[in-house]
N, C-alpha and C. Protein backbone atom coordinates (compact mmCIF):
# COMPACT_ATOMS: atom_id res chain seq x y z
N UNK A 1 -7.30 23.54 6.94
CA UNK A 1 -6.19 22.77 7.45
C UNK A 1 -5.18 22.46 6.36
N UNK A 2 -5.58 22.11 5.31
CA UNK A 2 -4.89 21.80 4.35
C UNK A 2 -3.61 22.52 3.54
N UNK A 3 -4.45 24.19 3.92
CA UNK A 3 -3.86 25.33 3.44
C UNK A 3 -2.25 25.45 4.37
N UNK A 4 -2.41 24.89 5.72
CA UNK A 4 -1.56 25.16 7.06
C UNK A 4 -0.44 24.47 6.31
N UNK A 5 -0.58 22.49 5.82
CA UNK A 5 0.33 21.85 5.65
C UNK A 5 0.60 22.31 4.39
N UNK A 6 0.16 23.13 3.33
CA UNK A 6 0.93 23.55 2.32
C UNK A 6 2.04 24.72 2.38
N UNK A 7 1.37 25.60 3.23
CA UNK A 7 2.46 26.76 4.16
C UNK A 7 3.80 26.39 4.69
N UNK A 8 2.97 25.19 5.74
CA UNK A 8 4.16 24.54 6.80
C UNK A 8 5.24 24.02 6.10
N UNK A 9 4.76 22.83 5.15
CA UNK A 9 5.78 21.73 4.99
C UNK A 9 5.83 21.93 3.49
N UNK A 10 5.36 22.96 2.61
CA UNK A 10 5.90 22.80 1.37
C UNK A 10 6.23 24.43 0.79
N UNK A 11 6.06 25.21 1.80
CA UNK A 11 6.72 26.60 1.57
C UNK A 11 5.71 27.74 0.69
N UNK A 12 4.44 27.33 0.77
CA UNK A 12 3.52 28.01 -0.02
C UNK A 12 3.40 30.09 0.82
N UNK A 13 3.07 30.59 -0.19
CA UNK A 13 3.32 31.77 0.43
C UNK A 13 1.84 32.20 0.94
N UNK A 14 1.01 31.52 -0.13
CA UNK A 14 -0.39 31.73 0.57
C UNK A 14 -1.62 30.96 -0.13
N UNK A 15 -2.74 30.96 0.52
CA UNK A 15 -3.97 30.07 -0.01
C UNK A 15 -4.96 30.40 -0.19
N UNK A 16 -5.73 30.04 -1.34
CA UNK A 16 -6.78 30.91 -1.67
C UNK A 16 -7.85 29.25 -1.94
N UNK A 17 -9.04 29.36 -1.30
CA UNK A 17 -10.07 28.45 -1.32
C UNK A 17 -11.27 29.12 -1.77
N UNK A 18 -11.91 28.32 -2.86
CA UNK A 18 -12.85 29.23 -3.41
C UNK A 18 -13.80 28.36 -4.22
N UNK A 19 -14.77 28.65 -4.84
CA UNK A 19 -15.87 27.77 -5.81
C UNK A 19 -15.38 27.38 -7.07
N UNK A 20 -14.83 26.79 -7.62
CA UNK A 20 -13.86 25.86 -9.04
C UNK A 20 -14.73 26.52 -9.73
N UNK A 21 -16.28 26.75 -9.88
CA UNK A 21 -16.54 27.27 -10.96
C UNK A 21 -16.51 28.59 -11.91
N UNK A 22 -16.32 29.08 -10.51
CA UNK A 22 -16.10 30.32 -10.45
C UNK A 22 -14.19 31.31 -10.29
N UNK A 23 -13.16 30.50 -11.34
CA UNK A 23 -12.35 30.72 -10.43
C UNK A 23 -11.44 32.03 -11.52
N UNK A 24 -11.68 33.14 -10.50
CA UNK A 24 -11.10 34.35 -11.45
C UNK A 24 -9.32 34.83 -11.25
N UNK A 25 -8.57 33.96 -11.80
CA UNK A 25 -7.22 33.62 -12.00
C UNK A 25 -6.92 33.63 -12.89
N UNK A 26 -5.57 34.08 -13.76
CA UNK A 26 -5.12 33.93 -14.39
C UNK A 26 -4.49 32.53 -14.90
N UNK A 27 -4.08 31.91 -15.98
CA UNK A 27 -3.50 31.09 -16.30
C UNK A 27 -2.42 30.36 -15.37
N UNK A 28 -1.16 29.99 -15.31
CA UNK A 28 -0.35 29.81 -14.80
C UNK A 28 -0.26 30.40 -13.26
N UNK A 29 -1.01 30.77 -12.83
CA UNK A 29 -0.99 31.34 -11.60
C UNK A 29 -0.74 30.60 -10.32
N UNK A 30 -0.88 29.35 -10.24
CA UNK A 30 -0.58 28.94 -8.50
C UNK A 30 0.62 27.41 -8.92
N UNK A 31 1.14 27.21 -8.05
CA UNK A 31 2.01 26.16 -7.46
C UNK A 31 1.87 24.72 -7.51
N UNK A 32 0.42 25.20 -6.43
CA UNK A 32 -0.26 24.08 -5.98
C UNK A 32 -1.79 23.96 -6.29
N UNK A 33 -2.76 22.67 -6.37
CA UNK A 33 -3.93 23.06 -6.53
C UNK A 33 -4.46 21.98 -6.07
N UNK A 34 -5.09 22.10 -4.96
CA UNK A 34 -6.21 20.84 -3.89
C UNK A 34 -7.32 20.87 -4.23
N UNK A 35 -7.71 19.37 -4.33
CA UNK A 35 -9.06 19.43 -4.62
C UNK A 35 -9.58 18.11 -3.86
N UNK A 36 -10.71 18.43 -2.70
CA UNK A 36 -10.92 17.87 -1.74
C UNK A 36 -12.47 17.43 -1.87
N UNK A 37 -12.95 16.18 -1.97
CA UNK A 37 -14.03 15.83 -1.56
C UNK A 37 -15.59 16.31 -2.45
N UNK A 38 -14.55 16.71 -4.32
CA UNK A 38 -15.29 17.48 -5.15
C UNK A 38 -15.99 16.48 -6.28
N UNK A 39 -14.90 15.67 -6.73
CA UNK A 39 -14.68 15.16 -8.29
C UNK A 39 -16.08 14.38 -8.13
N UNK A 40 -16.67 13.55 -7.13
CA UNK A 40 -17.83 12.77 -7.23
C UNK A 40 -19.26 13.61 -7.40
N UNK A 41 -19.13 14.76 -7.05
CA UNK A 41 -20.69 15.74 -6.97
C UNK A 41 -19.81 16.16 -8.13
N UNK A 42 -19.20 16.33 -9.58
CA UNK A 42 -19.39 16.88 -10.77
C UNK A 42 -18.69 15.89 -11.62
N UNK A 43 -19.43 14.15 -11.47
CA UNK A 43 -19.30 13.20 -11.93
C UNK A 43 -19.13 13.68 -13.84
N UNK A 44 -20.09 14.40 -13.94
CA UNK A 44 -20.30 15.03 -15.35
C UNK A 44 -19.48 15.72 -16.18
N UNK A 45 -18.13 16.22 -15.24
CA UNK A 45 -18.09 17.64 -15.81
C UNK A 45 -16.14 16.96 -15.30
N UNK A 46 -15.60 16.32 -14.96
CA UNK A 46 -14.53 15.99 -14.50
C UNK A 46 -13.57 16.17 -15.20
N UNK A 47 -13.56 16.23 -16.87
CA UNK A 47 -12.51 16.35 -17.86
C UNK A 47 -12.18 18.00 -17.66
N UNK A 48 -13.56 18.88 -17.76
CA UNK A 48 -13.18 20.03 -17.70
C UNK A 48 -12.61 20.57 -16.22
N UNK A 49 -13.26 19.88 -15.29
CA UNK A 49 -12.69 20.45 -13.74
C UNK A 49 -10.72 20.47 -14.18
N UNK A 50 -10.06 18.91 -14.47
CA UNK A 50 -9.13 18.71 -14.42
C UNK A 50 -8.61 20.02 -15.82
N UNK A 51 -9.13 19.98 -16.56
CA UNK A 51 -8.22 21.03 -17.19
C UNK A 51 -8.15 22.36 -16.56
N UNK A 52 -9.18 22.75 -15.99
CA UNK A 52 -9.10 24.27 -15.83
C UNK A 52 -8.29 24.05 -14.21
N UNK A 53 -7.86 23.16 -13.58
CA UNK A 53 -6.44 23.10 -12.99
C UNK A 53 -5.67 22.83 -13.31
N UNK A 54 -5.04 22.33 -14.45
CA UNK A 54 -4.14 22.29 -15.07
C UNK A 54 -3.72 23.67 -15.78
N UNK A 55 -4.75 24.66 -16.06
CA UNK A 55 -4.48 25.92 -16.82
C UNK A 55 -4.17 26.65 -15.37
N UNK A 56 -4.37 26.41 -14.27
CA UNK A 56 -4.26 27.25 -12.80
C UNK A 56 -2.84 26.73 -12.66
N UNK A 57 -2.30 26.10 -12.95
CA UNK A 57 -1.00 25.27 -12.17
C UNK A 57 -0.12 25.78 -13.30
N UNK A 58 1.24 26.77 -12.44
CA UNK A 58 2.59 26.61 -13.20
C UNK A 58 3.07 25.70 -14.11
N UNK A 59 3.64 25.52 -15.02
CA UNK A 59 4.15 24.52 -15.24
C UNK A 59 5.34 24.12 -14.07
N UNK A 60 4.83 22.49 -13.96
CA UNK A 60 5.67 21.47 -12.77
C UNK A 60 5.07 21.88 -11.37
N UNK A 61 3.92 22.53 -11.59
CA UNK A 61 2.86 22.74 -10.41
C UNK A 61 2.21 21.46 -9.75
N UNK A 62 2.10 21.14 -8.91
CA UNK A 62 1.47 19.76 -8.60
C UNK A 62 -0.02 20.06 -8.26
N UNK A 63 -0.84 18.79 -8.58
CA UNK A 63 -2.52 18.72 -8.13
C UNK A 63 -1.85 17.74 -7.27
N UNK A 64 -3.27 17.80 -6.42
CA UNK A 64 -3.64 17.01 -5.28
C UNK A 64 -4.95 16.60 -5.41
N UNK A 65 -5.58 15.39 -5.68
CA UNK A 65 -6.68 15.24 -5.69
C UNK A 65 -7.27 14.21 -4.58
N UNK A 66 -8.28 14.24 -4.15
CA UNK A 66 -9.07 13.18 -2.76
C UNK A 66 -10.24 13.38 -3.07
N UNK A 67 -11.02 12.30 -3.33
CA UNK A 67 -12.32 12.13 -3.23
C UNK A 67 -12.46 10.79 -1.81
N UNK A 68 -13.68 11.45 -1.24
CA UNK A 68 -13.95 10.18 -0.49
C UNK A 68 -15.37 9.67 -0.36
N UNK A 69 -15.48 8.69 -0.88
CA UNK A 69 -17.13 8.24 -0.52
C UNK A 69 -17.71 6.81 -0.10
N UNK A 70 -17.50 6.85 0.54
CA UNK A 70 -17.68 4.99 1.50
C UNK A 70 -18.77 5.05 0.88
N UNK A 71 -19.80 5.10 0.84
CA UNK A 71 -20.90 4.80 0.28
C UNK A 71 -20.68 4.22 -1.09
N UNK A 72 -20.25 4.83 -1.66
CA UNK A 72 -19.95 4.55 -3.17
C UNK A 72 -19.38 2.73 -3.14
N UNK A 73 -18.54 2.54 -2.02
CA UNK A 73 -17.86 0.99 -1.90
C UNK A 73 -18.80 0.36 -1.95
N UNK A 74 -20.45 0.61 -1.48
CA UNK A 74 -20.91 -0.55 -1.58
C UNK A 74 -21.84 -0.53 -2.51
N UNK A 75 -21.93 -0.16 -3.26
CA UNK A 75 -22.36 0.19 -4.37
C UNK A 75 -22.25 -0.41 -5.54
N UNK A 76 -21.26 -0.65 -5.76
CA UNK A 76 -20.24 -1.11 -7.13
C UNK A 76 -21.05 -2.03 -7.55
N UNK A 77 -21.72 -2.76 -7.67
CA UNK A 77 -22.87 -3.47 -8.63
C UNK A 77 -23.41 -2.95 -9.52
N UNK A 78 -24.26 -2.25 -8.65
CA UNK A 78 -25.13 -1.11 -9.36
C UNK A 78 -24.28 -0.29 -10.26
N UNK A 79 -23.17 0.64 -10.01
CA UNK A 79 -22.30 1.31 -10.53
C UNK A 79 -21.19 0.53 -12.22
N UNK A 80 -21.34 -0.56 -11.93
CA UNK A 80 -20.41 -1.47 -12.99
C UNK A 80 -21.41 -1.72 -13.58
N UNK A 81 -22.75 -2.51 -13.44
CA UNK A 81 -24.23 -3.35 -14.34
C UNK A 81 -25.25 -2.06 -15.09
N UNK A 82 -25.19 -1.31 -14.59
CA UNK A 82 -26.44 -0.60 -14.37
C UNK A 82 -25.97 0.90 -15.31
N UNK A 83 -26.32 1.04 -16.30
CA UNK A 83 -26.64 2.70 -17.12
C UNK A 83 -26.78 3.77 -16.45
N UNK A 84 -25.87 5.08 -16.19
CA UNK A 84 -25.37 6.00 -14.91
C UNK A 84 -27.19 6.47 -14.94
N UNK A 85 -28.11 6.82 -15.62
CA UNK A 85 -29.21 7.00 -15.70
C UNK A 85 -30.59 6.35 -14.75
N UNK A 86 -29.96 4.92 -15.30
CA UNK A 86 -30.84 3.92 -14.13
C UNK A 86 -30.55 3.87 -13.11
N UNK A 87 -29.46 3.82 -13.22
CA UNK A 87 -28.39 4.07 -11.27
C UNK A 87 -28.60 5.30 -10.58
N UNK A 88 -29.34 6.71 -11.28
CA UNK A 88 -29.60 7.78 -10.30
C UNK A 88 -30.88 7.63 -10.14
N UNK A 89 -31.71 7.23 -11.16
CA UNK A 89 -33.28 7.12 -11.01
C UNK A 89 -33.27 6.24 -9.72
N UNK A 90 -33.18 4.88 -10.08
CA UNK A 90 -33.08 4.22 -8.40
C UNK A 90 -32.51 4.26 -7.12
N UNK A 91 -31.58 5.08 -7.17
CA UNK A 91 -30.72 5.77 -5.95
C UNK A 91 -32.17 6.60 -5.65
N UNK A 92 -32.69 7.62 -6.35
CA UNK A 92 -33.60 8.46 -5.63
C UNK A 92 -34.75 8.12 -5.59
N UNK A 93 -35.60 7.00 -6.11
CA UNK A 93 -36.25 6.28 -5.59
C UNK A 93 -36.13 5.73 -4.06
N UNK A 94 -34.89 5.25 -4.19
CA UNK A 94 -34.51 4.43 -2.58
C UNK A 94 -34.95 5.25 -1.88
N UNK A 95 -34.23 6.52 -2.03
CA UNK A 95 -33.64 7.54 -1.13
C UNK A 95 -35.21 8.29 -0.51
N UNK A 96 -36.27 8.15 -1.72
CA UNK A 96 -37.33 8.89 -1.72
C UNK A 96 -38.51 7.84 -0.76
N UNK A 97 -38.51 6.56 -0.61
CA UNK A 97 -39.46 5.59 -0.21
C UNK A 97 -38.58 5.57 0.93
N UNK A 98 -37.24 5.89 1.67
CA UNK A 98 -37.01 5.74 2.97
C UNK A 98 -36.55 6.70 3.70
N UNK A 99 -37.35 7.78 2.66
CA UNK A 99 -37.73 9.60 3.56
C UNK A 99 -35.79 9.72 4.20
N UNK A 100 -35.52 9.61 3.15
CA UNK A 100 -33.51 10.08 3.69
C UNK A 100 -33.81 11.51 4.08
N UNK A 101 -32.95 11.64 5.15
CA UNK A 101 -32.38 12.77 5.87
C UNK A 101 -31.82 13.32 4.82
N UNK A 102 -30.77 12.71 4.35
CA UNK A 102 -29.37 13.20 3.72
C UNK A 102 -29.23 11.86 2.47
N UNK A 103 -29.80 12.47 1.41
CA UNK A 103 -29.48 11.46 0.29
C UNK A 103 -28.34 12.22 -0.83
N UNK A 104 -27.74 11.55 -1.51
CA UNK A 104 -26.85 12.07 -2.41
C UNK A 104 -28.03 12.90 -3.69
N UNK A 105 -27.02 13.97 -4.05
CA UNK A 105 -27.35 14.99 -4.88
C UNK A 105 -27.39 14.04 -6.39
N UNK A 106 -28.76 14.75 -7.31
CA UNK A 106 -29.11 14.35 -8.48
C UNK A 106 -27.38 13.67 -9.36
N UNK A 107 -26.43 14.86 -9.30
CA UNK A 107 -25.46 14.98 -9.77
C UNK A 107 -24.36 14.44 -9.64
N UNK A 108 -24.71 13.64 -8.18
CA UNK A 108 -23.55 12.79 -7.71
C UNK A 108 -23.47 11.52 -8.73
N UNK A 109 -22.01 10.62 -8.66
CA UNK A 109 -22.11 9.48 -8.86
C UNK A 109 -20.65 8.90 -8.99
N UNK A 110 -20.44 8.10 -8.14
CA UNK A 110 -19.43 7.56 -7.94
C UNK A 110 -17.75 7.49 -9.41
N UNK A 111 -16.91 8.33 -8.77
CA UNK A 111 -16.00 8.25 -9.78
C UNK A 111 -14.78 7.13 -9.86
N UNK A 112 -13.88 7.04 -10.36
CA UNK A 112 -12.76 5.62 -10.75
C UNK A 112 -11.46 6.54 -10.53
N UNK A 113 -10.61 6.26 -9.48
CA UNK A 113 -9.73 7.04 -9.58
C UNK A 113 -8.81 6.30 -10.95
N UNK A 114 -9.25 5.47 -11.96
CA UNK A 114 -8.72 5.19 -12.88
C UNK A 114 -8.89 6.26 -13.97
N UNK A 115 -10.35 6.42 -14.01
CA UNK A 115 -10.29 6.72 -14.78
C UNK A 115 -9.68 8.34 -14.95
N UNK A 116 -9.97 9.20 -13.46
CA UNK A 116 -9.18 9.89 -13.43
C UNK A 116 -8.04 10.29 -13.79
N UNK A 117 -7.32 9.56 -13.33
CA UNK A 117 -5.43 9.07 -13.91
C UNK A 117 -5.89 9.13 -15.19
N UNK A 118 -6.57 8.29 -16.09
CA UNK A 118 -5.96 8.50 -17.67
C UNK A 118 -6.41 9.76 -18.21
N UNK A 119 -7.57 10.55 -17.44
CA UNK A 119 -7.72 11.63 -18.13
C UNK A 119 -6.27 13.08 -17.71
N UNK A 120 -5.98 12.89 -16.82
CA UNK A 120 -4.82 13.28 -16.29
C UNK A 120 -3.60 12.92 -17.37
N UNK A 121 -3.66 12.17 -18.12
CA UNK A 121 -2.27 11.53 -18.92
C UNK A 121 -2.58 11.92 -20.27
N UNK A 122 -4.02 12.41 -19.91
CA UNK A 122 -4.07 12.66 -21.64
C UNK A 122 -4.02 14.21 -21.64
N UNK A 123 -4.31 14.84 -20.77
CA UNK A 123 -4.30 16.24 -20.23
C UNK A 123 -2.85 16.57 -19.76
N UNK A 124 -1.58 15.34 -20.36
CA UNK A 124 -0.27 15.86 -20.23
C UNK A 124 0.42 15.69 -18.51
N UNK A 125 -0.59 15.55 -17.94
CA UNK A 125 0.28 15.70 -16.70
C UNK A 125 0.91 14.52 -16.34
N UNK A 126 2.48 14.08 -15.37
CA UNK A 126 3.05 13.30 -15.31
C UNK A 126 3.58 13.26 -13.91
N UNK A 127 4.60 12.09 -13.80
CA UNK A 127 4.25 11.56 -11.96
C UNK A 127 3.16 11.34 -11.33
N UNK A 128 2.22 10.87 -11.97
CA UNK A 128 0.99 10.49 -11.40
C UNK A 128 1.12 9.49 -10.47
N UNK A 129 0.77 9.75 -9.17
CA UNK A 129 1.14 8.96 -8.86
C UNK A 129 -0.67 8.44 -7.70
N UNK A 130 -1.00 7.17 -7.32
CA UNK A 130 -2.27 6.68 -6.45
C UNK A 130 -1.41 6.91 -4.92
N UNK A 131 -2.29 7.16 -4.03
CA UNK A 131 -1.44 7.23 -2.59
C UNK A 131 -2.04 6.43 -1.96
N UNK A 132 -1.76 5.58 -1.21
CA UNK A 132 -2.96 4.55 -0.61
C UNK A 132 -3.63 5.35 0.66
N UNK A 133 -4.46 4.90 0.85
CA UNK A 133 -5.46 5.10 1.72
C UNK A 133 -6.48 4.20 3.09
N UNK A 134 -6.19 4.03 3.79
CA UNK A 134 -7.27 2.94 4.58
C UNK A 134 -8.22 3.73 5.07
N UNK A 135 -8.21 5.02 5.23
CA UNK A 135 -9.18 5.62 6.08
C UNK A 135 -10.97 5.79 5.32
N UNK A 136 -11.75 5.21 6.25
CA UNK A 136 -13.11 4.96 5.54
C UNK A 136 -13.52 5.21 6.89
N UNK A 137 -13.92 6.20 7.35
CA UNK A 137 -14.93 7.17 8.22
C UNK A 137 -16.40 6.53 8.58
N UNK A 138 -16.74 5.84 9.52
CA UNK A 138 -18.18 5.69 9.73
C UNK A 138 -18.62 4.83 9.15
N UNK A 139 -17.98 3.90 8.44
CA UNK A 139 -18.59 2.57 7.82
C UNK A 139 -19.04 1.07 8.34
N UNK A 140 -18.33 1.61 10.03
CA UNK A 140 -18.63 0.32 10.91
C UNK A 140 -17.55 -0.79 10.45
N UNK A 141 -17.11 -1.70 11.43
CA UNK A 141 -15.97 -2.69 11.26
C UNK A 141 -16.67 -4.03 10.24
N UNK A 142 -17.92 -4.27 10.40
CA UNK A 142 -18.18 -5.24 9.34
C UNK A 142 -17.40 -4.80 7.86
N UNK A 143 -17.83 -3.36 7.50
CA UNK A 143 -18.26 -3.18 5.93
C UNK A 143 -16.44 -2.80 6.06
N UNK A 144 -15.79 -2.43 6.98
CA UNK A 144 -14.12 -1.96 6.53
C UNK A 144 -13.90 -3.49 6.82
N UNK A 145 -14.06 -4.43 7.07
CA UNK A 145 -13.16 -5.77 6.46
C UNK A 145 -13.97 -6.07 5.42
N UNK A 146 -15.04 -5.86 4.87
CA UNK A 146 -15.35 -6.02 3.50
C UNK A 146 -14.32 -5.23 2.31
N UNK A 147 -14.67 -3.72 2.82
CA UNK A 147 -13.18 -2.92 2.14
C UNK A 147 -11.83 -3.33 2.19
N UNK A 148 -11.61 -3.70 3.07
CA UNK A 148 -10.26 -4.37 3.05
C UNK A 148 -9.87 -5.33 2.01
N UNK A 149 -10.92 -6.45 2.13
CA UNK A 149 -10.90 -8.12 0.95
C UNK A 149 -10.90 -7.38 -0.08
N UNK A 150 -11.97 -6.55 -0.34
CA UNK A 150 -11.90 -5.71 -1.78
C UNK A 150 -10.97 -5.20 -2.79
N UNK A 151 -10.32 -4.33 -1.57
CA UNK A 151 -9.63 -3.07 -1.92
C UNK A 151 -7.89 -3.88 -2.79
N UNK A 152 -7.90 -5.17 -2.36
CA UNK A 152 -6.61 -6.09 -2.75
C UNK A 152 -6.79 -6.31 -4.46
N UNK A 153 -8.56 -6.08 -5.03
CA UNK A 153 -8.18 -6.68 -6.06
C UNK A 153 -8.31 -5.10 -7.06
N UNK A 154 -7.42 -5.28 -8.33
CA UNK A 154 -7.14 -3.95 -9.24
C UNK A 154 -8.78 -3.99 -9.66
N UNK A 155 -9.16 -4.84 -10.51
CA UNK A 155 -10.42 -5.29 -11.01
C UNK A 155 -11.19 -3.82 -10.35
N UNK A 156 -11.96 -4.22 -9.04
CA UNK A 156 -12.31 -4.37 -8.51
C UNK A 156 -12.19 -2.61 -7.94
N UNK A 157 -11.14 -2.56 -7.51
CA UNK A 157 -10.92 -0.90 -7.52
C UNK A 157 -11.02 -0.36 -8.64
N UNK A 158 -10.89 -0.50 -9.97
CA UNK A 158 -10.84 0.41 -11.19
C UNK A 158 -12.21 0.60 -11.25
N UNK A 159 -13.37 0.06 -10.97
CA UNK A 159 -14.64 0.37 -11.07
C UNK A 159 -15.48 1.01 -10.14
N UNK A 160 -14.58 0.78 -9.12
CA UNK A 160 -15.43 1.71 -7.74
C UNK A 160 -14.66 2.55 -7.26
N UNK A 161 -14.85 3.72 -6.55
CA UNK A 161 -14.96 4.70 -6.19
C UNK A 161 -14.46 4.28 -4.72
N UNK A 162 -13.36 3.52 -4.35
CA UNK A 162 -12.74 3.80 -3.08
C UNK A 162 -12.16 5.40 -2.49
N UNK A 163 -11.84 5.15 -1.59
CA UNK A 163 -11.47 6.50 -0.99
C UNK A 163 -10.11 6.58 -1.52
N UNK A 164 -10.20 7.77 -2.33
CA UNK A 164 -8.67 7.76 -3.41
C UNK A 164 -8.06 8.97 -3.26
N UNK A 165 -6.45 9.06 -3.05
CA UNK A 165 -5.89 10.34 -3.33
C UNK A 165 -4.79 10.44 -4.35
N UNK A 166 -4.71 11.10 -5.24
CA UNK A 166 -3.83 10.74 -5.63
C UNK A 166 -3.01 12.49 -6.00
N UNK A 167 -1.48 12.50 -6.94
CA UNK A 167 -0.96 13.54 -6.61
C UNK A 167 -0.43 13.84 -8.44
N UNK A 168 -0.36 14.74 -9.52
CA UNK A 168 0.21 15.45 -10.41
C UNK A 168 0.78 16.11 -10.80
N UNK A 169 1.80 16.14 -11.38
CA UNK A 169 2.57 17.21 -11.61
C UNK A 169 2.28 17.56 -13.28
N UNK A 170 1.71 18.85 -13.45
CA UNK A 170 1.82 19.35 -14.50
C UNK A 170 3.20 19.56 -15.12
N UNK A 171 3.36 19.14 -17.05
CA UNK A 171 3.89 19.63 -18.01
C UNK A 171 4.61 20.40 -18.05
């Protein structure tokens, strides 16, 4: 879908979706570069994801970045107190004593669209800009007026992993 509104409304000639790790392109090669629902499953590895789109993007190419993880909102205790180490050991503990269907991957762990942004500023890129967001998928109306009270304070967002998009223009 994403590929449609880059066609439609920003004149792209075409779209190529594929595995980041794997991405056999030349330098300067694309326009545009989306990245959807990734940055939290390669919590580890985020400085290099963002450069090797920055080496994909024209210069004055724009990123698009969105991570989304409601889960992660309620979290933020654990995520701010707790050593990223102790915080996966007991995530899969939990996950392991209440036989999860669907528990988050070893590798996951909640990212800061702060901290994002500064690695973005140090990686040169500019117009950075946060896009707001309300949409939180399946969290039930209790926990989205919890997000809501939350989401007002900076504090408070710089440490957790709200549902973030934000947009770059490369150098």
């Amino acid at each position: 879908m994403i590929h449609c509104i880059l066609q439609n409304e920003y004149g792209a000639k075409s779209c190529v979706a594929g595995d980041m790790s794997k991405l056999p392109f030349k330098n300067n090669s694309f326009d545009y570069v989306v990245c959807i629902d990734v940055l939290h499953h390669e919590s580890d590895n985020i400085t290099n994801i963002l450069e090797s789109f920055r080496d994909l993007l024209k210069p004055g190419g724009l990123l698009f970045l969105e991570d989304l993880n409601a889960w992660a909102m309620f979290q933020m205790g654990k995520s701010i107190l707790l050593p990223k180490p102790v915080y996966k050991t007991l995530r899969a503990v939990y996950h392991k004593l209440k036989h999860s269907a669907s528990r988050p991957a070893d590798y996951e762990f909640p990212t800061s669209v702060w901290r994002v942004k500064a690695i973005l500023e140090k990686l040169h890129f500019h117009n950075i800009k946060i896009h707001p967001n309300d949409a939180y998928p399946c969290i039930g109306e209790a926990r989205y007026r919890v997000y809501e009270l939350f989401k007002k304070y900076e504090f408070i967002r710089k440490y957790n992993n709200y549902h973030y998009m934000l947009s770059a223009i490369r150098e």
